[in-house]
Protein backbone atom coordinates (compact mmCIF):
# COMPACT_ATOMS: atom_id res chain seq x y z
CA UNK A 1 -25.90 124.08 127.69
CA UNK A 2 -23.97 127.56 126.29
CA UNK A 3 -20.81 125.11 126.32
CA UNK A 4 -22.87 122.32 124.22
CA UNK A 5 -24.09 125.84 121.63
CA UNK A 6 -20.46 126.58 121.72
CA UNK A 7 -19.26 123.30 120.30
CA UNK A 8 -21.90 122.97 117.82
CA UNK A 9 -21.08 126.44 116.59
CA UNK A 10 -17.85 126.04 116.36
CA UNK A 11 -18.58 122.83 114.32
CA UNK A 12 -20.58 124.56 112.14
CA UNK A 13 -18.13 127.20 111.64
CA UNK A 14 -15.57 124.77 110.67
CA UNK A 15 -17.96 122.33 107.94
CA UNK A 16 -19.08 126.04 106.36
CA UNK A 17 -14.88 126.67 106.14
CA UNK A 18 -14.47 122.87 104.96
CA UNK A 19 -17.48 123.64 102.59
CA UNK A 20 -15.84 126.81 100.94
CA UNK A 21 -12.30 125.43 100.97
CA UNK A 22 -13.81 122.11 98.43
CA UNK A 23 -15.81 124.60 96.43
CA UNK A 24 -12.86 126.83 96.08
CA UNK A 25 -10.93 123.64 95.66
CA UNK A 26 -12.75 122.53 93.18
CA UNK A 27 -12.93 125.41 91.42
CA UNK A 28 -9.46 125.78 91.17
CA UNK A 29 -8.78 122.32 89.73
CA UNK A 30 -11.39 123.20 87.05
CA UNK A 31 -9.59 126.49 86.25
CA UNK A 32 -6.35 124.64 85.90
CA UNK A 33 -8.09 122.14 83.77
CA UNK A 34 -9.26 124.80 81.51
CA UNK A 35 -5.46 126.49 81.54
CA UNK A 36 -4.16 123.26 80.96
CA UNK A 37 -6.65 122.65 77.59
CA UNK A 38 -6.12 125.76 76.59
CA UNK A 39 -2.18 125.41 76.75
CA UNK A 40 -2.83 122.28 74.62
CA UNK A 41 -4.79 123.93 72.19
CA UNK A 42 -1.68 126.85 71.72
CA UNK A 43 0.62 124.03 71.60
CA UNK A 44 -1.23 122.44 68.95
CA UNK A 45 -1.56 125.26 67.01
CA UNK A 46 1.60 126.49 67.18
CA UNK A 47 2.59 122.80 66.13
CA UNK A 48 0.38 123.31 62.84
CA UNK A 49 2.19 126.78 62.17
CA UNK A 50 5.46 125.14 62.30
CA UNK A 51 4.52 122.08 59.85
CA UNK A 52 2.75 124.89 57.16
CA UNK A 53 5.68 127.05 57.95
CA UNK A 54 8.30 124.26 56.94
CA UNK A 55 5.57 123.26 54.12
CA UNK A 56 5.97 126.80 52.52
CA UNK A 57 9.48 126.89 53.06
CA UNK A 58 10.14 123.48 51.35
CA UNK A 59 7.22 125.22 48.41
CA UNK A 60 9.55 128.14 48.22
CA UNK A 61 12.66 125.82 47.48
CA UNK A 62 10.93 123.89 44.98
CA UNK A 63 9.64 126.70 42.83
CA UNK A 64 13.10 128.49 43.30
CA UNK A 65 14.68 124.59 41.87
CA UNK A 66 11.66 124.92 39.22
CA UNK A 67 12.68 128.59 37.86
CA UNK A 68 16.31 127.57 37.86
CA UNK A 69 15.52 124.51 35.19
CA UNK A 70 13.27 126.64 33.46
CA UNK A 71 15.73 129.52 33.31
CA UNK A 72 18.72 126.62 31.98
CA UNK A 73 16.09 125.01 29.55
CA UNK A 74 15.58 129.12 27.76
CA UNK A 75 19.07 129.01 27.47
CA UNK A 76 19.14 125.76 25.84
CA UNK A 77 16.42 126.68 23.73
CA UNK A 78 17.89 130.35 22.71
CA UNK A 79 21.11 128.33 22.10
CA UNK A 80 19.45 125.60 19.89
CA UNK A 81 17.66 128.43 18.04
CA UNK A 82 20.78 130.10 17.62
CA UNK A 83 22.48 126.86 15.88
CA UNK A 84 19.19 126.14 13.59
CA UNK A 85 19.47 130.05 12.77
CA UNK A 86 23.23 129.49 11.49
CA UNK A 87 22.02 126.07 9.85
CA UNK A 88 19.50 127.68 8.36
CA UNK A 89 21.71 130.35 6.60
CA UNK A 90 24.47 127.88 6.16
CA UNK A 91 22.18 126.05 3.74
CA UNK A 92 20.83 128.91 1.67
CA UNK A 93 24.40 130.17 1.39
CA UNK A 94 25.17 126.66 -0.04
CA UNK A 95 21.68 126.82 -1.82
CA UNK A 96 22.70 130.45 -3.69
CA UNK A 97 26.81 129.14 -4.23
CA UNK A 98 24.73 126.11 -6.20
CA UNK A 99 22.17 127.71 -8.11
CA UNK A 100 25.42 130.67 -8.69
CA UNK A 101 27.36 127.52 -10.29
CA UNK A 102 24.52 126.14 -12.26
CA UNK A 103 23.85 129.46 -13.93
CA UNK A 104 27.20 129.84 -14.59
CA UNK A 105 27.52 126.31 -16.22
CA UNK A 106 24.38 126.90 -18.02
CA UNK A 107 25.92 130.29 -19.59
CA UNK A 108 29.17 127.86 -20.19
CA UNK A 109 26.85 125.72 -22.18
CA UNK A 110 25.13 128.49 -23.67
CA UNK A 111 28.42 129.97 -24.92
CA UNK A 112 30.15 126.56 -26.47
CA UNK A 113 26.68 125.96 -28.31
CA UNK A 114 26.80 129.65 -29.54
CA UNK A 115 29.71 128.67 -31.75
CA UNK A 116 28.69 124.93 -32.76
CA UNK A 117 26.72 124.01 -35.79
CA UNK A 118 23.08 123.85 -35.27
CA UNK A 119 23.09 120.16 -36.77
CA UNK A 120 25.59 119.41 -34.16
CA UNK A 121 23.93 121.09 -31.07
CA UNK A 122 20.58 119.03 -31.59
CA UNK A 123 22.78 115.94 -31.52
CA UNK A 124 23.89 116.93 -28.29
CA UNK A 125 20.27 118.02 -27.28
CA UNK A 126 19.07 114.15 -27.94
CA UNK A 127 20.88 112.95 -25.14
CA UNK A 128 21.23 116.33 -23.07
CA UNK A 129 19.26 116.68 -19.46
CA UNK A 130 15.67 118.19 -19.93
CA UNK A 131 16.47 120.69 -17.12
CA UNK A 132 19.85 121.64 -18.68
CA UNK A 133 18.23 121.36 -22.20
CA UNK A 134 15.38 123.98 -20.98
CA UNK A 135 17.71 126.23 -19.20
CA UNK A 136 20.03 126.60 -22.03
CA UNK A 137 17.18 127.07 -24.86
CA UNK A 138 15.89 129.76 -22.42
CA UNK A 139 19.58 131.97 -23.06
CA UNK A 140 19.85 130.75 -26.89
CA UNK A 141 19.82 133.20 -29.66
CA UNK A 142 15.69 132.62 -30.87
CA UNK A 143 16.73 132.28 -34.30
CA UNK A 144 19.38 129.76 -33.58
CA UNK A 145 16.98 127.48 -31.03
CA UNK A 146 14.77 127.75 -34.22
CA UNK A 147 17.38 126.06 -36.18
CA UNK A 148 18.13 123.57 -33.86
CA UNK A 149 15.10 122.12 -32.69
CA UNK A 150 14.07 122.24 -36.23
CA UNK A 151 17.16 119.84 -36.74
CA UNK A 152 15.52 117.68 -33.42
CA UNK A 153 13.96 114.23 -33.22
CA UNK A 154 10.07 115.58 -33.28
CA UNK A 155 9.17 114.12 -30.40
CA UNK A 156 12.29 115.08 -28.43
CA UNK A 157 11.76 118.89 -29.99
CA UNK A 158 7.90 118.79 -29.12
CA UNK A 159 8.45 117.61 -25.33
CA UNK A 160 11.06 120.52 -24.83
CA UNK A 161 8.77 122.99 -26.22
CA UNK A 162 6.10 121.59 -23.94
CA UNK A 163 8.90 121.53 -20.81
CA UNK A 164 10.12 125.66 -22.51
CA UNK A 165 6.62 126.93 -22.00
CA UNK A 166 5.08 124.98 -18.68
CA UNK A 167 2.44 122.62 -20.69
CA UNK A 168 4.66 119.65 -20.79
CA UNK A 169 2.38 116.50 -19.06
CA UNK A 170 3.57 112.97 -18.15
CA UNK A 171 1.88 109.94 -20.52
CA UNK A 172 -0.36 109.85 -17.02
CA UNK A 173 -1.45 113.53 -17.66
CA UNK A 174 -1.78 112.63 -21.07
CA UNK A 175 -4.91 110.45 -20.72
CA UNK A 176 -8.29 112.39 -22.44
CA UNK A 177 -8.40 115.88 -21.05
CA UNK A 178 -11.30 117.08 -18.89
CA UNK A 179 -13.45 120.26 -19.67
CA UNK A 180 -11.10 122.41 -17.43
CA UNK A 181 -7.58 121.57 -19.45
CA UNK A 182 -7.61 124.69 -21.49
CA UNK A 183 -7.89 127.17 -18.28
CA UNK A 184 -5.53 125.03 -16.46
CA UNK A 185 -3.34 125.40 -19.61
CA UNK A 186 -3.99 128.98 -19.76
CA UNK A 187 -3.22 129.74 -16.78
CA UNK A 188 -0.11 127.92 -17.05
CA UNK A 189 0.92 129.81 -19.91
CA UNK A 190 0.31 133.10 -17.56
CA UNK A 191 2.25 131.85 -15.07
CA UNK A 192 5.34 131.40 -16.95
CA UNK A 193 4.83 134.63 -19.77
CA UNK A 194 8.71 134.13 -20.50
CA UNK A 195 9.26 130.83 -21.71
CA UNK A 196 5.89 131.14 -23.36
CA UNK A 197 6.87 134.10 -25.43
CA UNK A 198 10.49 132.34 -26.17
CA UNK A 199 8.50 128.62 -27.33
CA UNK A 200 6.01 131.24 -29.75
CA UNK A 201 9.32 133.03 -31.14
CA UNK A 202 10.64 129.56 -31.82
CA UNK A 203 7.92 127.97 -33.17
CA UNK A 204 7.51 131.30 -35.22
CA UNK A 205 11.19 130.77 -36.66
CA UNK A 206 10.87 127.08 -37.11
CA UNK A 207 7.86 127.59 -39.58
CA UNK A 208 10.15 130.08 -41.41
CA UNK A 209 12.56 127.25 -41.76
């Protein structure tokens, strides 16, 4: 009977070992488990660092490439500015040299008519350019503009008195004024006080004539 107590005992000791060994088994597995999700988890993070590390890296090249062209495109621009700059002051230099030379033919003109009889000099004024015409009857002694538009086709002495003082008007202009034509006249006349004054002075000597 103690030999029969014995076995069973010894039985019993060996299912409760068996019993702890699975659980401890078991537990283990279940810890390795865990490790081995958790190792997955790091690796898969520090997979997702690398790709937004190589993303920002690959950012970082493309704004550096961006900055470049935008730092070659100023210089083009500064350079282009540069050339419209000297274009710019290439034409009013030519602009000046050409209004220079037309003043200076206009005093040309001014001086040859000077000298020429005033029956002569509103022959030439028949044919002559209204801007020249104007420009030279603008430097003319008054008395002698007097005698030569007073020598003048009337028509072709009343349009440069119009064109002298700023009130000359196309046949278009010409149709039946509106209620406004004498300000806009006026004003006219205030804009340009010069020629106005010169076409009064002339029309002043003409009626002496």
């Amino acid at each position: 009977m103690s030999t029969l107590r014995k076995i069973f005992y010894t039985i019993g000791i060996l299912v409760f070992i068996l019993a702890i060994y699975s659980v401890a088994k078991a537990e283990g597995e279940t810890a390795t488990a865990h490790g081995n999700h958790e190792n997955q988890n790091l690796d898969s993070i520090a997979i997702q660092l690398d790709k937004k590390k190589q993303s920002l890296a690959e950012k970082e090249v493309e704004i550096q490439n961006r900055e470049k062209r935008l730092q070659e495109e100023e210089v083009q621009l500064d350079e282009k500015i540069k050339e419209l700059k000297a274009l710019r002051e290439g034409i009013l230099s030519i602009q000046k040299e050409q209004m220079k030379d037309k003043e200076d033919r206009v005093v040309r003109v001014v001086t040859v008519f000077e000298t020429m009889q005033p029956k002569v000099v509103a022959q030439v004024f028949e044919t002559l350019d209204d801007w020249l015409a104007v420009e030279v009857l603008k430097k003319m002694e008054t008395k002698k503009v007097a005698k030569v538009m007073n020598l003048m086709d009337k028509n072709r002495s009343a349009k440069l008195s119009e064109l002298l003082t700023g009130f000359y008007k196309t046949p278009f202009e010409r149709e039946p004024a509106n209620v406004d034509s004498k300000k806009n006249a006026d004003s006219t006349a205030h804009q340009n006080p010069i020629n106005s004054e010169k076409s009064n002075a002339v029309k002043g000597e003409v009626k002496k004539q």
